[in-house]
Protein backbone atom coordinates (compact mmCIF):
# COMPACT_ATOMS: atom_id res chain seq x y z
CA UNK A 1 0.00 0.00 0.00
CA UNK A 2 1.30 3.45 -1.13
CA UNK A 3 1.67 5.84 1.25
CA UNK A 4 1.35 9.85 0.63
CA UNK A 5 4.31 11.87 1.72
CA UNK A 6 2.18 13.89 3.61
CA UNK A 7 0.51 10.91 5.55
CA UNK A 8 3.64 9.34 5.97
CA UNK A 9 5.13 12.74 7.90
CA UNK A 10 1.74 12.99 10.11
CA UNK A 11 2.50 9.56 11.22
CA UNK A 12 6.33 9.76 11.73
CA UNK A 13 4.91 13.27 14.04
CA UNK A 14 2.06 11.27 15.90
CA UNK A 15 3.89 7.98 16.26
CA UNK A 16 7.01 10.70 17.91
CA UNK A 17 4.88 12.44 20.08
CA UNK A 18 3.21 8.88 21.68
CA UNK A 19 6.99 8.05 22.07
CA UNK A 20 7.77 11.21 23.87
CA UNK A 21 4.85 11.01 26.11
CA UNK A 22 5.47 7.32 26.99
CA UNK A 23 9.19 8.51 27.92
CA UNK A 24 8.22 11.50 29.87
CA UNK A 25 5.44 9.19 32.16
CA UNK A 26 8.51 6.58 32.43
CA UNK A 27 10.55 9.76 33.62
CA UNK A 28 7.72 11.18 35.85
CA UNK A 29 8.54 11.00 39.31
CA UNK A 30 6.78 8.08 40.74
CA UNK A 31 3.75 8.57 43.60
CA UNK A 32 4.75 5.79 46.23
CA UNK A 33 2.96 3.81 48.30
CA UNK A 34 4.27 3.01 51.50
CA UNK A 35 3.25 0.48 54.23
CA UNK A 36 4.29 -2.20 56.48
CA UNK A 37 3.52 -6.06 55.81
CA UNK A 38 3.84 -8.95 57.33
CA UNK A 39 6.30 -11.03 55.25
CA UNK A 40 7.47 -13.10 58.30
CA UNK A 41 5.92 -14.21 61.62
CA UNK A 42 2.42 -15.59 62.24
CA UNK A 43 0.35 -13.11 59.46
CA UNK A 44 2.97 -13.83 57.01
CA UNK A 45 0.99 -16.35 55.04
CA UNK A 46 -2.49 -13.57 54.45
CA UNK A 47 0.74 -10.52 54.58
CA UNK A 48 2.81 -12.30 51.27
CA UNK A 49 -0.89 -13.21 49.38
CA UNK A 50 -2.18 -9.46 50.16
CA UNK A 51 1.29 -8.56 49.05
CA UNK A 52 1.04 -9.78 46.04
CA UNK A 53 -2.39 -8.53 44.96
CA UNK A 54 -1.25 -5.20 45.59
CA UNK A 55 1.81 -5.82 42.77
CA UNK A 56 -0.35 -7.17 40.32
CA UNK A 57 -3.29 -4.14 40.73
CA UNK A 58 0.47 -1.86 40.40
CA UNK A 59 1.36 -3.56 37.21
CA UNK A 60 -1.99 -3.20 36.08
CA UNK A 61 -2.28 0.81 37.26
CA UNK A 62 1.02 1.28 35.45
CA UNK A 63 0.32 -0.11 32.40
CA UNK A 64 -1.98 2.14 31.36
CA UNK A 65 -0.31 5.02 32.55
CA UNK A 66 -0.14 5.59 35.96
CA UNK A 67 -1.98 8.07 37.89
CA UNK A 68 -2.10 11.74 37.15
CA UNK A 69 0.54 10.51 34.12
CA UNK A 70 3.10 9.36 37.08
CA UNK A 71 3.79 5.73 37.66
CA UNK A 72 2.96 4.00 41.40
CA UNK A 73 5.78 2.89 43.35
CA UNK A 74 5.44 0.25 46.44
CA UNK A 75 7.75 0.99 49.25
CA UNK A 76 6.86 -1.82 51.76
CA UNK A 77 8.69 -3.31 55.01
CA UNK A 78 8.31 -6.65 57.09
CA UNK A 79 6.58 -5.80 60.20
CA UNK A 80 7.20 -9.08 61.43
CA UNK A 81 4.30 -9.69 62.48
CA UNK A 82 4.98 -7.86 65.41
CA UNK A 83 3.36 -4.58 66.53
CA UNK A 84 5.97 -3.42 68.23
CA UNK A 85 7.55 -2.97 65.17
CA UNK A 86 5.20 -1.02 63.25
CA UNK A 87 5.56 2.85 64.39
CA UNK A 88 9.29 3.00 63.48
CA UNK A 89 8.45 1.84 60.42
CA UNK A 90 5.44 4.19 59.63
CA UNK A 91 7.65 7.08 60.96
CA UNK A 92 10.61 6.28 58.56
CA UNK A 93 7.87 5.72 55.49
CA UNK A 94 6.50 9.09 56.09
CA UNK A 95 9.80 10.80 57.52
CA UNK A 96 12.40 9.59 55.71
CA UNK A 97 11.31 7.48 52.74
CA UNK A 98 8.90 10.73 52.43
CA UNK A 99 5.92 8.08 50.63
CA UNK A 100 2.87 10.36 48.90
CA UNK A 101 0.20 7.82 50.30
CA UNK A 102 0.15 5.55 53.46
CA UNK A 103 -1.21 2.49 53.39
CA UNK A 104 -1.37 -0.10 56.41
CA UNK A 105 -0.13 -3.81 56.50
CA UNK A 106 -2.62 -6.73 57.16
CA UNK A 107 -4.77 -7.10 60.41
CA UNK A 108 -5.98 -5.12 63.11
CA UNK A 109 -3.14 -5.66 65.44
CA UNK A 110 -1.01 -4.00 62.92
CA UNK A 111 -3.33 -1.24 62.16
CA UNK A 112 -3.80 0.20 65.68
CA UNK A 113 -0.32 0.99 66.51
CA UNK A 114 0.02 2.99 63.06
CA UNK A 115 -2.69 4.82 63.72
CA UNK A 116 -1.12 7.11 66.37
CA UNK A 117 2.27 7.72 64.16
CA UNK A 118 -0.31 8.42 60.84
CA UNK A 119 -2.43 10.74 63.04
CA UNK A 120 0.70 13.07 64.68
CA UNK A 121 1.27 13.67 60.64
CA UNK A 122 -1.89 14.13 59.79
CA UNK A 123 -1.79 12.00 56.79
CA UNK A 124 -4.49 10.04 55.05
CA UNK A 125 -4.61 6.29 55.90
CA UNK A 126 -5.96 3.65 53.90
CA UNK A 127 -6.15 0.27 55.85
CA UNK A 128 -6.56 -2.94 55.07
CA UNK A 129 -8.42 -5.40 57.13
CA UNK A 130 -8.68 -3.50 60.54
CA UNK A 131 -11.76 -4.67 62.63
CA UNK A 132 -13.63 -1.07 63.70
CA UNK A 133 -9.80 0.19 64.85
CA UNK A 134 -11.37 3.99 64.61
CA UNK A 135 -13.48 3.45 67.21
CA UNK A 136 -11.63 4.10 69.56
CA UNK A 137 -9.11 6.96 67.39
CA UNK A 138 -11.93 8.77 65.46
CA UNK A 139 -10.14 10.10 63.05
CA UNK A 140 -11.44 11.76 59.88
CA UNK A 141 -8.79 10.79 57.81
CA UNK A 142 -9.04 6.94 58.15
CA UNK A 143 -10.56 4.44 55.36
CA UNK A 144 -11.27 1.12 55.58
CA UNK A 145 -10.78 -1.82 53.86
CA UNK A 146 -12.88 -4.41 55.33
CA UNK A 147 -16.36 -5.54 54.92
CA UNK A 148 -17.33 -5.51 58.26
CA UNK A 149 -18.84 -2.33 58.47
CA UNK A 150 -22.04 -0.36 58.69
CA UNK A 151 -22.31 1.66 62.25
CA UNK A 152 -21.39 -1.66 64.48
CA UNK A 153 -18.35 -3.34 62.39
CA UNK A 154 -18.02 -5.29 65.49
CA UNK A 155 -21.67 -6.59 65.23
CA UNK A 156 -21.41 -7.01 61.90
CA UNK A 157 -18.55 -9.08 61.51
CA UNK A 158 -20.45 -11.85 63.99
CA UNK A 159 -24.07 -11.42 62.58
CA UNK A 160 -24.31 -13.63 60.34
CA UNK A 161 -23.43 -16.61 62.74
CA UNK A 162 -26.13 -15.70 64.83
CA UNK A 163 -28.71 -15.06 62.40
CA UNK A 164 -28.36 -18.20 61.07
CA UNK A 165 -28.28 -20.05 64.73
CA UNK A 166 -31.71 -18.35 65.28
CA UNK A 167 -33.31 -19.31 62.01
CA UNK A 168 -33.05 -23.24 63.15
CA UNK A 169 -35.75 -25.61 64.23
CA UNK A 170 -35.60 -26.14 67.32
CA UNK A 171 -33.87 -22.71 68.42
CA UNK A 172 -30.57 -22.77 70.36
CA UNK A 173 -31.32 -22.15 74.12
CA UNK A 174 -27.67 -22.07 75.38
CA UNK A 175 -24.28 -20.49 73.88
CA UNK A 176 -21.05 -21.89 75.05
CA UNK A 177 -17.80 -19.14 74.32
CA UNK A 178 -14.95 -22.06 74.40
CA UNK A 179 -11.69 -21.27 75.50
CA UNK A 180 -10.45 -24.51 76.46
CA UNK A 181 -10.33 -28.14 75.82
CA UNK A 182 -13.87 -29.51 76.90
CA UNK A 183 -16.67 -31.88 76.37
CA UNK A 184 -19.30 -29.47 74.72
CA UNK A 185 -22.16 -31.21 72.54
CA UNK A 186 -22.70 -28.18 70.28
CA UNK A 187 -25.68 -28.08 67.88
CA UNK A 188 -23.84 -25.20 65.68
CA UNK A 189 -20.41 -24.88 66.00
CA UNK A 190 -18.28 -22.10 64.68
CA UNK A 191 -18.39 -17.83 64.75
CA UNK A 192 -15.45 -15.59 64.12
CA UNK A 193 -12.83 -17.85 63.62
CA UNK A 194 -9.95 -16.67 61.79
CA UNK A 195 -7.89 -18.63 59.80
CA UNK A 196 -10.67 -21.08 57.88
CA UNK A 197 -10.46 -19.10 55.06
CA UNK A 198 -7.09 -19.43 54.39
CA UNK A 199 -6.33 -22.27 51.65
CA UNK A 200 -3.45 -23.59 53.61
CA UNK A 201 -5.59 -24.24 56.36
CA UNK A 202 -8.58 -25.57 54.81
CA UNK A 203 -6.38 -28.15 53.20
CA UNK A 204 -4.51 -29.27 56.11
CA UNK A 205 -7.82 -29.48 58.33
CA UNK A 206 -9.53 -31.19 55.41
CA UNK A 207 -12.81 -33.16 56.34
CA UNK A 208 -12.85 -31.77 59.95
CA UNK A 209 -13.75 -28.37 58.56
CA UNK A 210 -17.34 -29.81 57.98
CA UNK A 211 -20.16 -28.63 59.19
CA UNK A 212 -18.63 -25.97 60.76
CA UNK A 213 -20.07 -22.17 60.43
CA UNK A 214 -18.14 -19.53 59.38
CA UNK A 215 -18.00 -15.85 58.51
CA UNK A 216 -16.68 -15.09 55.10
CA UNK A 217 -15.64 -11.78 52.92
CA UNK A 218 -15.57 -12.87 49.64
CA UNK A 219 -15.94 -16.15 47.42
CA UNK A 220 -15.85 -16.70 43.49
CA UNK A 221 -19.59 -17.68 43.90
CA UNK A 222 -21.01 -15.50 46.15
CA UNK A 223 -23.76 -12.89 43.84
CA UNK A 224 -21.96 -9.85 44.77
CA UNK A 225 -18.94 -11.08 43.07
CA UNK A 226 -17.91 -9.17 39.88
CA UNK A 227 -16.28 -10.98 36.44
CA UNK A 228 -13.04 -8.37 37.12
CA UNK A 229 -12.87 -10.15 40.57
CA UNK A 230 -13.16 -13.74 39.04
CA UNK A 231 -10.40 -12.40 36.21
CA UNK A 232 -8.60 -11.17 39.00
CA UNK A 233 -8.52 -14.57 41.03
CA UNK A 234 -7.51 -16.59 37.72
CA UNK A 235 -4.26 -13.94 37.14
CA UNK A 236 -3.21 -14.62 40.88
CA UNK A 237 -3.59 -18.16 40.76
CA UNK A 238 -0.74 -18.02 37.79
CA UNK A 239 1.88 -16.19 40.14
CA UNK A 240 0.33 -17.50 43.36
CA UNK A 241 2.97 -20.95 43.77
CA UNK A 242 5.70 -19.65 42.35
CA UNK A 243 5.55 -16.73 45.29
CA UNK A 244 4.32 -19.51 47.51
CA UNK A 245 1.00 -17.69 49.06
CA UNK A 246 -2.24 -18.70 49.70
CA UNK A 247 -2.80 -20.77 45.89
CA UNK A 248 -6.55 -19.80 45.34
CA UNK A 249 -6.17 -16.41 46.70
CA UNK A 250 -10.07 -16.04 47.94
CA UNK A 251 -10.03 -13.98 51.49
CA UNK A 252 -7.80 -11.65 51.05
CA UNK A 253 -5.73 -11.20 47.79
CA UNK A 254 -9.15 -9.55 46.04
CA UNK A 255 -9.53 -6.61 49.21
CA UNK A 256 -5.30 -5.70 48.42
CA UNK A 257 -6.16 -5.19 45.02
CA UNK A 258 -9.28 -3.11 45.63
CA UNK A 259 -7.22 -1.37 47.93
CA UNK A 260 -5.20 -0.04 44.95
CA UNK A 261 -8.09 0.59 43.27
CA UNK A 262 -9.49 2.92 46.18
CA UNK A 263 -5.69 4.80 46.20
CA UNK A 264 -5.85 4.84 42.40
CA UNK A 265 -9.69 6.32 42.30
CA UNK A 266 -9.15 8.78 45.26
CA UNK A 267 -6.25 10.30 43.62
CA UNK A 268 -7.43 10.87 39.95
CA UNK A 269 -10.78 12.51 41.79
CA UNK A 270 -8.69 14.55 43.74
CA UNK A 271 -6.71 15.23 41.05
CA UNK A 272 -3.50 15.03 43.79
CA UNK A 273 -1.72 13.64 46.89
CA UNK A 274 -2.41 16.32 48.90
CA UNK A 275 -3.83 14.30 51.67
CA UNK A 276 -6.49 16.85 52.72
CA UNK A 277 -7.61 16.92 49.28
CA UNK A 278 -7.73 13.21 49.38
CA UNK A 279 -9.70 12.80 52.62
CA UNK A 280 -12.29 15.37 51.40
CA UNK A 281 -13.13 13.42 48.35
CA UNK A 282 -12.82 10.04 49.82
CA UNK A 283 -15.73 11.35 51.98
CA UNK A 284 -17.90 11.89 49.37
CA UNK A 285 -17.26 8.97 46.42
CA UNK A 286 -18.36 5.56 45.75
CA UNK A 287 -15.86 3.50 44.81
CA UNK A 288 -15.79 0.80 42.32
CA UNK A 289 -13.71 -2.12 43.13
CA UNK A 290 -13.51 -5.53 42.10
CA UNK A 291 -15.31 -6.56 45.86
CA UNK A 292 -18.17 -4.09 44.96
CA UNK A 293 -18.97 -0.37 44.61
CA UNK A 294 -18.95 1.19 48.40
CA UNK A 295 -18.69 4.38 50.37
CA UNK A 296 -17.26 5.17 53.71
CA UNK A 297 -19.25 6.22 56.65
CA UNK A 298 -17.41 9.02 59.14
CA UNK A 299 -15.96 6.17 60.62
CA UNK A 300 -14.32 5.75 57.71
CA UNK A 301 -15.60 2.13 57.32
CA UNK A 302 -18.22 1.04 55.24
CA UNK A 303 -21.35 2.29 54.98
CA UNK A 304 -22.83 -1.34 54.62
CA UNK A 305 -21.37 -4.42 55.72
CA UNK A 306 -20.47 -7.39 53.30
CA UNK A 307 -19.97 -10.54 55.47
CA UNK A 308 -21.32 -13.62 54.82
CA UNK A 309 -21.86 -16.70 56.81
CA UNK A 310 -20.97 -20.32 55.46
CA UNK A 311 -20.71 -24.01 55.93
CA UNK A 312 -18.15 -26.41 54.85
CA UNK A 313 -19.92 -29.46 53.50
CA UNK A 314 -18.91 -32.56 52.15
CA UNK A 315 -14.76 -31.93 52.35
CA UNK A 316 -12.84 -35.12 51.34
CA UNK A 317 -9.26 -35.35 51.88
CA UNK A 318 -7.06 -32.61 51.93
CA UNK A 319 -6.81 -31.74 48.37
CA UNK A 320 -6.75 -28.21 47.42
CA UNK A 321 -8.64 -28.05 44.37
CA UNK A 322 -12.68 -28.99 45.82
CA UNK A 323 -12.35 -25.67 47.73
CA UNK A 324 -12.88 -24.11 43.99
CA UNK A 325 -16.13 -26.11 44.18
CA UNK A 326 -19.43 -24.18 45.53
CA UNK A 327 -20.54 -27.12 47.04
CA UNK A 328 -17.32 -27.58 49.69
CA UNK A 329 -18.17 -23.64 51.13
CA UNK A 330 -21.91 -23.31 50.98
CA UNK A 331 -23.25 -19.51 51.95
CA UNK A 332 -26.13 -19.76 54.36
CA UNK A 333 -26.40 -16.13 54.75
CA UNK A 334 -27.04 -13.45 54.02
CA UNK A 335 -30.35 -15.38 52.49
CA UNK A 336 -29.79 -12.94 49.02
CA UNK A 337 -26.92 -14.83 48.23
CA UNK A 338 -27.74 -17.94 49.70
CA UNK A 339 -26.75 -20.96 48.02
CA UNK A 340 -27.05 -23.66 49.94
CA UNK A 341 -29.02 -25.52 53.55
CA UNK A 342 -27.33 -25.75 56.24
CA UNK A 343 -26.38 -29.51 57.76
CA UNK A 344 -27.83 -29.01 61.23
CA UNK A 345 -27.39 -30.03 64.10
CA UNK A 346 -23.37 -29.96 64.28
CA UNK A 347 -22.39 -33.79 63.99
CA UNK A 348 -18.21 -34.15 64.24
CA UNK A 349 -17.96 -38.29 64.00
CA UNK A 350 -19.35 -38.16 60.61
């Protein structure tokens, strides 16, 4: 195909200026993240998986051109695990390393003791997976990510253990809080315990998971979940052994990238890092992730809770891949995205 000299030149021109634009965002001063994980100790194993959600949702933010035409750095530490450990760290992020956003590290106990370092700069913080930790600061700058929220995260986060207790035939009369080895004959056994949804433990545990009820944040199944989160899961799951975290990636991996979604969203709508500027319009959006669209309350959590209650049923073995099966983790609750009965009463010698 012939092309006019004139055509030819007005290509050359375009095809120049898309090369000096993709060299001047390359050149752009990057807007870094910075936050403690846990890469070692006892949250390592939900730390490394969470870790690695947040790289991917970076790879994806930079490939089409950054934010504000900048690309996103990750400046991350171990916190070991260890709380102790976490205000140094937060103070040489924000002192030192100088990072334009501040982000927290998995779990609550990691959350709190930022929170005093953030506050004394007056930064934003976006956290991941703290259970109501503002309660108790009640700071305006502070965002949540965590589906247990609504006015009583606390409440929340147990609710749907209850409500499915209640909704039995015959009702439970008695409620036993165990905290140490003892003959209990439980009718529903289960509540807030951490850990189940992690793939490691599921398939060490294996067929003594069943029948117990758990709360849950997010599953491949469950109606609220979106065909970007389902993509999302399938592009972890190829990196997920090689980094050796959690292999189906379920409980947490999908919240660290919607995390980056919420830094990425807040900062185009504020059109900066100016962490005033962010706060104010984090107030106001909704914000579309791949866990669902959400706003925060002046909590900073969210303004509805997303936790769901479920049963394993019919777990053979310890093989990892009938946890991609509906039918191993059946949601009881809440009833809109129920799909499953519940195996009732409790029965552990099956």
């Amino acid at each position: 195909m012939r092309i006019k000299r004139r055509t030819f030149n007005q290509l050359a021109v375009a095809g120049a200026a898309t090369g000096f634009a993709g060299a001047a965002n390359a050149q752009a001063k990057p807007i870094t993240v910075g936050f403690g994980m846990a890469l070692t100790g006892g949250l390592a194993p939900n730390g490394k998986a969470a870790l690695l959600a947040m790289q991917i949702a970076t790879e994806e933010i930079n490939a089409k051109g950054g934010i504000l035409g900048r690309p996103v750095k990750l400046v991350y530490y171990d916190d070991q695990s260890n709380p102790s450990t976490v205000p140094g760290l937060y103070t040489k992020l924000m002192d030192v390393d100088k990072v334009d956003i501040v982000v927290s590290g998995y779990a609550t106990n990691m959350i709190a003791p930022a929170m005093p370092v953030v506050m004394q700069k007056d930064r934003t913080f976006f956290a991941l997976f703290g259970l109501d930790v503002n309660s108790e600061f009640k700071y305006n700058r502070y965002f949540s990510i965590q589906p247990a929220g609504g006015p009583k995260p606390k409440e929340a986060f147990a609710e749907g253990f209850f409500e499915v207790a209640m909704a039995q035939n015959p009702k439970p009369a008695t409620l036993a809080m165990i905290g140490a080895d003892a003959e209990f004959k439980p009718k529903i056994y289960g509540g807030g315990m951490v850990g189940l949804q992690a793939t490691a433990i599921k398939t060490q545990l294996g067929p003594l998971l069943n029948d117990i009820v758990v709360y849950d944040f997010w599953l491949p199944w469950a109606g609220f979940a979106t065909d970007a989160g389902r993509e999302f899961v399938k592009k972890y799951q190829t990196k997920s052994a090689e980094a050796g975290v959690d292999l189906l990636g379920y409980y947490l991996p999908p919240f660290g990238y919607a995390l980056m979604q919420v830094v990425d969203q807040a900062v185009t709508g504020a059109g900066s890092t100016d962490d005033a500027k962010l706060a104010d319009f984090m107030r106001k959006a909704t914000f579309k992730t791949i866990v669902g669209d959400f706003k925060f309350n002046a909590g900073g959590e969210w303004e509805t809770a997303q936790v769901m209650a479920v049963q394993f049923q019919g777990v053979q073995g310890n093989g990892v891949e009938q946890f991609t099966n509906p039918k191993t983790e059946v949601i009881l609750w809440p009833t809109k995205y129920k799909t499953g009965d519940i195996v009732y009463p409790y029965n552990p010698k099956k």
